[in-house]
PDB file of N, CA and C in Angstrom:
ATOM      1  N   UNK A   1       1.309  65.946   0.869  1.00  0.00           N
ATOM      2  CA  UNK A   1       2.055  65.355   1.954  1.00  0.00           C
ATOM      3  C   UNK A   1       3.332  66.168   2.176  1.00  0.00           C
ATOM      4  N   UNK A   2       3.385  66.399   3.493  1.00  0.00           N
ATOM      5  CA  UNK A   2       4.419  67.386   3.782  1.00  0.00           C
ATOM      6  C   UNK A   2       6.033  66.438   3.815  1.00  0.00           C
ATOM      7  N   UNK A   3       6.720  66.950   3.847  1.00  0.00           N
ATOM      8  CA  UNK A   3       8.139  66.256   3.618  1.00  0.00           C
ATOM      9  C   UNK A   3       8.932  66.620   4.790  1.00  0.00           C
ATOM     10  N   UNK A   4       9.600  65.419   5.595  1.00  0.00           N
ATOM     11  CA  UNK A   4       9.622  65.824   7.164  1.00  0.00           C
ATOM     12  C   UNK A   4      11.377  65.055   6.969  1.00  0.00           C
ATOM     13  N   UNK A   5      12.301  66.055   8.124  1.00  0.00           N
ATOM     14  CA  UNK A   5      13.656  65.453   8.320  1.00  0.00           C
ATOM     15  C   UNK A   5      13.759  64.646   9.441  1.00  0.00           C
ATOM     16  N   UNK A   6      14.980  63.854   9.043  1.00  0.00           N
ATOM     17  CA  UNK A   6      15.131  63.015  10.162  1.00  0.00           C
ATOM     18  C   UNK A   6      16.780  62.750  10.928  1.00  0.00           C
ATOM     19  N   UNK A   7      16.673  63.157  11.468  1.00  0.00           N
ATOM     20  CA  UNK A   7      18.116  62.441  11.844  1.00  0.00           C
ATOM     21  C   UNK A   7      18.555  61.403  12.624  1.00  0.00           C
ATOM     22  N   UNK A   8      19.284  60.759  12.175  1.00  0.00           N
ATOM     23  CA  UNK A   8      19.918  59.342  12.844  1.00  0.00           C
ATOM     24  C   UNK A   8      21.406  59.331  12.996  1.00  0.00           C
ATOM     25  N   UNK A   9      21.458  58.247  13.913  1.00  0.00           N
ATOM     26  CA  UNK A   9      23.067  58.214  14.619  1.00  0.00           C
ATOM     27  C   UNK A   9      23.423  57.040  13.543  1.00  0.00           C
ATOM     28  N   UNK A  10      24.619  56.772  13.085  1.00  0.00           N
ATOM     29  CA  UNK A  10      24.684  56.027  11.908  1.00  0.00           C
ATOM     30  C   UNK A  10      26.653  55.716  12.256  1.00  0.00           C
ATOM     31  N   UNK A  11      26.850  54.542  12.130  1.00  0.00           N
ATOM     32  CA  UNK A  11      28.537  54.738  12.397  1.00  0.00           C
ATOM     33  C   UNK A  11      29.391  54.782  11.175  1.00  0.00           C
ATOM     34  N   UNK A  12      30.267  54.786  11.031  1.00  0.00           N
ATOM     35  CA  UNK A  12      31.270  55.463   9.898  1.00  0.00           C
ATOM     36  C   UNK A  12      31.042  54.033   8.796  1.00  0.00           C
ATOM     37  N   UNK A  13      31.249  53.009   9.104  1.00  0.00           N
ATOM     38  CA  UNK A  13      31.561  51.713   8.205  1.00  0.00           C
ATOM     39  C   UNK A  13      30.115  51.623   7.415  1.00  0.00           C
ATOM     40  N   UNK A  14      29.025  51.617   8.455  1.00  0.00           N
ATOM     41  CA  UNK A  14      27.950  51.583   7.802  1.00  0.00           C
ATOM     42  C   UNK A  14      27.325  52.355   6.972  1.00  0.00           C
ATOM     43  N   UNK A  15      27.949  53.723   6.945  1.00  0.00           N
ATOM     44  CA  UNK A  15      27.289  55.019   6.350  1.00  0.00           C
ATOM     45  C   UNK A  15      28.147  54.674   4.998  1.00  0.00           C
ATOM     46  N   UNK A  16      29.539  54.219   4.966  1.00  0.00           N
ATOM     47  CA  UNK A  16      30.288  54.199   3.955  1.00  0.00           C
ATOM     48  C   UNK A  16      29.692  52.970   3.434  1.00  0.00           C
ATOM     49  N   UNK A  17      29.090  51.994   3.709  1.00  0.00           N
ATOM     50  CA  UNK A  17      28.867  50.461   3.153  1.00  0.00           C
ATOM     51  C   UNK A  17      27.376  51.270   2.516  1.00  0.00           C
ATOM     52  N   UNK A  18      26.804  51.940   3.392  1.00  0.00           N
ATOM     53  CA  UNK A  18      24.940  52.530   2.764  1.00  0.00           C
ATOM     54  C   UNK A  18      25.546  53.551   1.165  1.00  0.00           C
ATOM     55  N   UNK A  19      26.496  54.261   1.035  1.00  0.00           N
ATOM     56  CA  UNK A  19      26.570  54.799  -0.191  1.00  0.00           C
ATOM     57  C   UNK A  19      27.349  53.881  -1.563  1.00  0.00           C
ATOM     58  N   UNK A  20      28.203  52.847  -1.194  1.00  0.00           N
ATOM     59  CA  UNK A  20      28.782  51.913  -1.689  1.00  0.00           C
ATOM     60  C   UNK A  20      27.414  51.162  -2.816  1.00  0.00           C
ATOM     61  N   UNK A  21      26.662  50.878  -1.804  1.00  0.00           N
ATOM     62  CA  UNK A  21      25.007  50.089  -2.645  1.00  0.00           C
ATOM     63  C   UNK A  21      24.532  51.010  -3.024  1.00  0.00           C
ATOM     64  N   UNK A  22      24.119  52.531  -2.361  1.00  0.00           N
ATOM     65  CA  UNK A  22      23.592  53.367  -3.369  1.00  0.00           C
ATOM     66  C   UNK A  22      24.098  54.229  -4.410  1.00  0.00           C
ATOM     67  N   UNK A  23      25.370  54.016  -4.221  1.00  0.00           N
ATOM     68  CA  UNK A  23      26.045  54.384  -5.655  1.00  0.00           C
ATOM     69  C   UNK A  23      25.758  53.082  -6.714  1.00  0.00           C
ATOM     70  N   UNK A  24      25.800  51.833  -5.983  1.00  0.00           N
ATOM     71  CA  UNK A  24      25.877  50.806  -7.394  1.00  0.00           C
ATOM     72  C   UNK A  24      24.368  50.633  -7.951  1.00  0.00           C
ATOM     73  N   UNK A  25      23.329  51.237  -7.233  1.00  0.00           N
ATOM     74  CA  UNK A  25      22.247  51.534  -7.360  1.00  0.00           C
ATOM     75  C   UNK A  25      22.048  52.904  -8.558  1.00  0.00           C
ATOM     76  N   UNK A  26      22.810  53.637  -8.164  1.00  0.00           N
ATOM     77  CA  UNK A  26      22.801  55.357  -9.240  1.00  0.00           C
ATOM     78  C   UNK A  26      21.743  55.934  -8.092  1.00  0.00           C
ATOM     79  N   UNK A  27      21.534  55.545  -6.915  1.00  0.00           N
ATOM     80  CA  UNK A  27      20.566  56.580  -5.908  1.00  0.00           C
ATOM     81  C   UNK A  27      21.546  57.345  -5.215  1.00  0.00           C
ATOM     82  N   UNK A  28      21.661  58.308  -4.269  1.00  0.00           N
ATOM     83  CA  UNK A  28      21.575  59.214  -3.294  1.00  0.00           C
ATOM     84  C   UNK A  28      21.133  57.638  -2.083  1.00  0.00           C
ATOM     85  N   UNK A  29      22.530  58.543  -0.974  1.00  0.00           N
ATOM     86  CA  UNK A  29      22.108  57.589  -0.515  1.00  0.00           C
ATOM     87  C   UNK A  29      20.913  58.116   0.777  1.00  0.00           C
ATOM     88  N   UNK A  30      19.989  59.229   0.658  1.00  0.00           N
ATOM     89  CA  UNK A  30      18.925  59.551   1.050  1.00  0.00           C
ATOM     90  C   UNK A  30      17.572  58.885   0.221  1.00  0.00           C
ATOM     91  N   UNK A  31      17.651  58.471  -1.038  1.00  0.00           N
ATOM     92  CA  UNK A  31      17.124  57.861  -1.599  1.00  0.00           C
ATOM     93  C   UNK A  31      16.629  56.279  -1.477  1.00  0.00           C
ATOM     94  N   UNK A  32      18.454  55.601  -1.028  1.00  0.00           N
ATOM     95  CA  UNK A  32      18.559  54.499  -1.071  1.00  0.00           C
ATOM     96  C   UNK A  32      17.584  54.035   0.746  1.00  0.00           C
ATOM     97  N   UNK A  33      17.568  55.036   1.153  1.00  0.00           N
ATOM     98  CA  UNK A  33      17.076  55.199   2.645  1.00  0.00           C
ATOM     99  C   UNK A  33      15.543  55.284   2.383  1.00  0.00           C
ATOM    100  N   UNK A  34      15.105  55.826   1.683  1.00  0.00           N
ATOM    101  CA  UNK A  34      13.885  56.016   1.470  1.00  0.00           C
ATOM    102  C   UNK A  34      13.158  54.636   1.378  1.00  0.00           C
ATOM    103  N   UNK A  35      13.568  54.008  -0.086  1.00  0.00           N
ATOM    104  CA  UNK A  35      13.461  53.472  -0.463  1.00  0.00           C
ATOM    105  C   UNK A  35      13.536  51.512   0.461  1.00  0.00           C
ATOM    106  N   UNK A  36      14.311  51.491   1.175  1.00  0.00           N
ATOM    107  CA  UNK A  36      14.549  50.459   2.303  1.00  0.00           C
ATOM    108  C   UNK A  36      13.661  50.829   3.197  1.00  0.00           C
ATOM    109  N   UNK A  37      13.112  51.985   3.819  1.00  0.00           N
ATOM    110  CA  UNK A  37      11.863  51.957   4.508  1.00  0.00           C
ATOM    111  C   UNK A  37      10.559  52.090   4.414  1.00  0.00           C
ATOM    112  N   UNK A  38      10.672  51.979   2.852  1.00  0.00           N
ATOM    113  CA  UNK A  38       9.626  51.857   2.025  1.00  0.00           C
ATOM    114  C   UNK A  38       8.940  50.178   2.109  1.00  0.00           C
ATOM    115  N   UNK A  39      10.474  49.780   2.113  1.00  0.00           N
ATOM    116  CA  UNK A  39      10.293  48.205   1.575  1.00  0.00           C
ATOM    117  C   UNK A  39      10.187  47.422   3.146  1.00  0.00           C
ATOM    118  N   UNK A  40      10.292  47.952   3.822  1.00  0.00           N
ATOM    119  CA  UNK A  40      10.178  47.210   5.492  1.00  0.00           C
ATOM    120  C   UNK A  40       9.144  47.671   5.720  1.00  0.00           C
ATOM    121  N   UNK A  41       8.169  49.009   5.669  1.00  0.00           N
ATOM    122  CA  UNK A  41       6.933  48.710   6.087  1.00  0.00           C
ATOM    123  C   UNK A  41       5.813  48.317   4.802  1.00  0.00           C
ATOM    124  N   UNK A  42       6.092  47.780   3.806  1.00  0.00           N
ATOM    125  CA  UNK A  42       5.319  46.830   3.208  1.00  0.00           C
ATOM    126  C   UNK A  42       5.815  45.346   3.465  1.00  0.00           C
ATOM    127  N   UNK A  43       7.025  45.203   3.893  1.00  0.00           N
ATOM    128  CA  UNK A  43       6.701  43.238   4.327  1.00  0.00           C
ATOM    129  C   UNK A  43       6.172  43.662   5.395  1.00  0.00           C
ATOM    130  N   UNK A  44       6.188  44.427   6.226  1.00  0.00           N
ATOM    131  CA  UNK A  44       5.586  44.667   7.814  1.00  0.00           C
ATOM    132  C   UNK A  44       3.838  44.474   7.673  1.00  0.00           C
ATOM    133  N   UNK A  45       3.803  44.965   6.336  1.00  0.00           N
ATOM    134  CA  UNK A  45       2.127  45.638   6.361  1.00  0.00           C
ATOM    135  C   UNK A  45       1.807  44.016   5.656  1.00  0.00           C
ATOM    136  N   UNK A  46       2.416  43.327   5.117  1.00  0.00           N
ATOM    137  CA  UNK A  46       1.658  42.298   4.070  1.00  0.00           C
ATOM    138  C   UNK A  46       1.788  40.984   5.229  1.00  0.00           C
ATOM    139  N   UNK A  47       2.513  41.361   6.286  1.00  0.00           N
ATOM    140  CA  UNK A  47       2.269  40.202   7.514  1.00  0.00           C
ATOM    141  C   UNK A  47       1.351  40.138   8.425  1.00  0.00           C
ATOM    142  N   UNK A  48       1.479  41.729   8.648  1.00  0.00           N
ATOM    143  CA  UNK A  48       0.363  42.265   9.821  1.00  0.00           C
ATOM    144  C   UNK A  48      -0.423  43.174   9.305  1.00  0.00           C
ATOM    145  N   UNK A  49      -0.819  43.284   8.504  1.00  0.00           N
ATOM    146  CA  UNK A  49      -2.209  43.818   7.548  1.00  0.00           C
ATOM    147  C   UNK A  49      -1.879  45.539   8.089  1.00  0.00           C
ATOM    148  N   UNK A  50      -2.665  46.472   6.786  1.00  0.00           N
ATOM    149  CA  UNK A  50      -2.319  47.552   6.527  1.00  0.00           C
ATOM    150  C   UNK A  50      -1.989  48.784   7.513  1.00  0.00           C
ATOM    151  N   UNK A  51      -1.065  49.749   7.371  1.00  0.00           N
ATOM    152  CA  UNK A  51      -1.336  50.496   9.051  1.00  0.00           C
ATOM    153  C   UNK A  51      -1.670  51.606   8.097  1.00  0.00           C
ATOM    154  N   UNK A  52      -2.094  52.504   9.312  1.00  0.00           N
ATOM    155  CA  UNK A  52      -3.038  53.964   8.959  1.00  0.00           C
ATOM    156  C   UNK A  52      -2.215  54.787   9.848  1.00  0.00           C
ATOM    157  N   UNK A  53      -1.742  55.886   9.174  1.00  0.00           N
ATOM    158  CA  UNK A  53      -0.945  57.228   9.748  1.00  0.00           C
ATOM    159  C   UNK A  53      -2.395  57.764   9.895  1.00  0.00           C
ATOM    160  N   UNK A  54      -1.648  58.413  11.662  1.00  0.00           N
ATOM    161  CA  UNK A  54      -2.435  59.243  12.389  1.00  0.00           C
ATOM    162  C   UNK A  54      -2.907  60.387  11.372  1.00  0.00           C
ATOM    163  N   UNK A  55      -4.301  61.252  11.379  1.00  0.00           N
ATOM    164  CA  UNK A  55      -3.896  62.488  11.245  1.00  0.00           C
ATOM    165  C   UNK A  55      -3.957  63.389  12.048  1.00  0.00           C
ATOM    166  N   UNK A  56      -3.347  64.606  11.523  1.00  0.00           N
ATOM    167  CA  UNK A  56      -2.353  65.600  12.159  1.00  0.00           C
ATOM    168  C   UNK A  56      -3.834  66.079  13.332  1.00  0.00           C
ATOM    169  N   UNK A  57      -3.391  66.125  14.482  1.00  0.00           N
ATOM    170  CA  UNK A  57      -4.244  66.362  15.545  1.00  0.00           C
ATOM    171  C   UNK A  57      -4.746  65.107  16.193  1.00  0.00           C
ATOM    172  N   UNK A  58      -4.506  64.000  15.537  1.00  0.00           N
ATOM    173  CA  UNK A  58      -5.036  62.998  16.403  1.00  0.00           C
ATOM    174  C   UNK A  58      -3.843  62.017  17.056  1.00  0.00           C
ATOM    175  N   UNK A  59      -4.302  61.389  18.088  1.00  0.00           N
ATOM    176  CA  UNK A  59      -3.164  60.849  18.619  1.00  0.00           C
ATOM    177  C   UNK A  59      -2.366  59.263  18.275  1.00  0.00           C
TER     178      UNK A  59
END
């Protein structure tokens, strides 16, 4: 699995409040990011049953 960047618009309070938890965590707060959209598309998937990533060429 290839490893893909992302960028987001993020405002100052919140970026400082996102490393605050992932410091009290010991993550990176690229980690702590990971990890939270890890955890939103499994309640997503355990409500509305499993999703399937496209593959590459299909739409």
């Amino acid at each position: 699995m290839a490893i893909k960047n992302l960028s987001i618009r993020i405002d100052e309070e919140m970026l400082d409040k996102l490393h605050i938890v992932a410091d009290y965590e010991g993550r990176s707060a690229n980690s702590q990011i990971l990890i939270l959209i890890r955890n939103c598309i499994e309640q997503y998937e355990r409500s509305n049953g499993e999703l399937f990533a496209a593959e590459k060429g299909e739409p």
